[in-house]
Protein backbone atom coordinates (compact mmCIF):
# COMPACT_ATOMS: atom_id res chain seq x y z
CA UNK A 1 0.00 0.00 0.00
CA UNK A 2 1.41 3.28 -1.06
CA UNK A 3 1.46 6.43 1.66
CA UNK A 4 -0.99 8.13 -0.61
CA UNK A 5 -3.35 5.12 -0.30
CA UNK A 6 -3.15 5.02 3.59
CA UNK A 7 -3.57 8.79 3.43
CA UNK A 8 -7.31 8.70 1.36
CA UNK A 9 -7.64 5.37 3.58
CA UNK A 10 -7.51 7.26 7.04
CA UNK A 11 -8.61 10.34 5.71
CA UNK A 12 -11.44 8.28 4.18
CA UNK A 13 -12.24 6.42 7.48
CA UNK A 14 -12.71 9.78 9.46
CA UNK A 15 -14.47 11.34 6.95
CA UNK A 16 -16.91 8.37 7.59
CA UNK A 17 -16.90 8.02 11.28
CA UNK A 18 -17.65 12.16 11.86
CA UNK A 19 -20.43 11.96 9.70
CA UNK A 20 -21.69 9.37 11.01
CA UNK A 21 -21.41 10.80 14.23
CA UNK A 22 -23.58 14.06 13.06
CA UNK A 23 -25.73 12.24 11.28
CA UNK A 24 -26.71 10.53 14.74
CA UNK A 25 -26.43 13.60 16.64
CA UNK A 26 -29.12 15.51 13.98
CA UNK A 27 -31.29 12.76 14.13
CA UNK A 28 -31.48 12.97 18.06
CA UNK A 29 -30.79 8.93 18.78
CA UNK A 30 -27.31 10.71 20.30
CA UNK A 31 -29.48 12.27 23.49
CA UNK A 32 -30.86 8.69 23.97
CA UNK A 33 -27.27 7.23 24.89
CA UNK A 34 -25.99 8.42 28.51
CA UNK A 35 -23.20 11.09 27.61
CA UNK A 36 -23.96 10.76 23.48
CA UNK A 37 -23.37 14.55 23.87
CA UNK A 38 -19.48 14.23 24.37
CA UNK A 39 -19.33 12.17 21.62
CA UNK A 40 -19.68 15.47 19.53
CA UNK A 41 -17.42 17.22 21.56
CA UNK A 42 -14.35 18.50 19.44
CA UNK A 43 -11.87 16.76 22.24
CA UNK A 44 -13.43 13.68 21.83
CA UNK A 45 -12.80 14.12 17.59
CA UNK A 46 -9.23 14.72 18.01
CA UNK A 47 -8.70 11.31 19.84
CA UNK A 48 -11.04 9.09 17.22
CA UNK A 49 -9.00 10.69 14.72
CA UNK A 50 -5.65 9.66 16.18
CA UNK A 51 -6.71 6.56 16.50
CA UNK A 52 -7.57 6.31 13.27
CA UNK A 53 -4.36 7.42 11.79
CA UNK A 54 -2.47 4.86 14.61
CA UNK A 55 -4.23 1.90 12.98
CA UNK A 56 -4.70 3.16 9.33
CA UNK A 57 -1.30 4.58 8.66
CA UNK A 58 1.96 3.05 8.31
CA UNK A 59 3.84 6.12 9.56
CA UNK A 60 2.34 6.17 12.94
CA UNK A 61 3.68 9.95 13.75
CA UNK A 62 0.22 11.81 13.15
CA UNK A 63 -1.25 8.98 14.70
CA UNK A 64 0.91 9.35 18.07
CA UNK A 65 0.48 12.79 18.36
CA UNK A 66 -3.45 13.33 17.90
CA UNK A 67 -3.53 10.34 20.23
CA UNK A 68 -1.65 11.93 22.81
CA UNK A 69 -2.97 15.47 22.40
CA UNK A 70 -6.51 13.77 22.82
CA UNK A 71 -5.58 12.09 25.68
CA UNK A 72 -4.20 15.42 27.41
CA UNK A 73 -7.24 17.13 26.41
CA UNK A 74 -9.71 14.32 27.73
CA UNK A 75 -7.33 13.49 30.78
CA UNK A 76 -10.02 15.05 33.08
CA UNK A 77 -12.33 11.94 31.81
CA UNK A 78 -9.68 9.33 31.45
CA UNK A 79 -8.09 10.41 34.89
CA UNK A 80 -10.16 12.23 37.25
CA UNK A 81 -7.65 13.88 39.40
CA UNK A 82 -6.70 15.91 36.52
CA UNK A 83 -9.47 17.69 36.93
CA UNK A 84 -8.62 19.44 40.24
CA UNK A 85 -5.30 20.49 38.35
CA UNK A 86 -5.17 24.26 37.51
CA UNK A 87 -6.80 25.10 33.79
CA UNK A 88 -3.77 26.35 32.31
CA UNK A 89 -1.88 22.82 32.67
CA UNK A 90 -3.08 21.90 29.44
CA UNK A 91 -2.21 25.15 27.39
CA UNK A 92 0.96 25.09 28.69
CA UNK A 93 1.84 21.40 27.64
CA UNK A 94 0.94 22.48 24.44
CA UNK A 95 2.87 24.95 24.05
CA UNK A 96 6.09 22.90 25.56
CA UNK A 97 5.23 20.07 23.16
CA UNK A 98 4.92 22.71 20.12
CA UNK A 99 8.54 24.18 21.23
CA UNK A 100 10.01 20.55 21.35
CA UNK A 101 8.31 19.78 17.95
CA UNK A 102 9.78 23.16 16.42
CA UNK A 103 13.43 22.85 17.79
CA UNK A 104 13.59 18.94 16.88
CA UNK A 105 12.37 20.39 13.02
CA UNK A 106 14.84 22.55 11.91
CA UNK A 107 18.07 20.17 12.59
């Protein structure tokens, strides 16, 4: 499989999966399922998508990072003591990991 058929391949599957996800949010069956609303939350997104590119892609970079960013953005629901943490934790990790990724580019 070439890169540019695993890129129309993930691209392809998330294309899929958010739509379907709105389609099922516009048609209301989302507010049947206990929390369907976070589903739709942009967070939430972030992480489906990197784990689409971690399972659709053979270079696994995207992948790691939307996973991880996801994680540190959901954290408060994967771990719930990160939600007594102060609100600028996140913003600043970002901004660390953004400087590491920039620095690590240009050699």
């Amino acid at each position: 499989m070439a890169k540019d058929d695993d890129n129309k391949l993930a691209f392809g599957l998330i294309l899929m999966i958010f739509g379907l996800i709105f389609l099922v949010d516009k048609t209301g069956l989302l507010d049947k399922i206990p929390n369907g609303e976070a589903i739709t939350n942009f967070r939430v997104l972030i992480l489906i998508a990197g784990g689409i590119f971690l399972f659709a892609k053979r270079e696994k970079t995207w992948g790691i990072i939307l996973t991880g960013l996801g994680v540190i953005l959901n954290a408060d629901f994967f771990f719930g003591w990160f939600a007594s943490l102060s609100a600028i934790t996140v913003p600043v990790m970002l901004i660390i990991l953004g400087v590491i990724l920039v620095f690590r580019s240009q050699k």
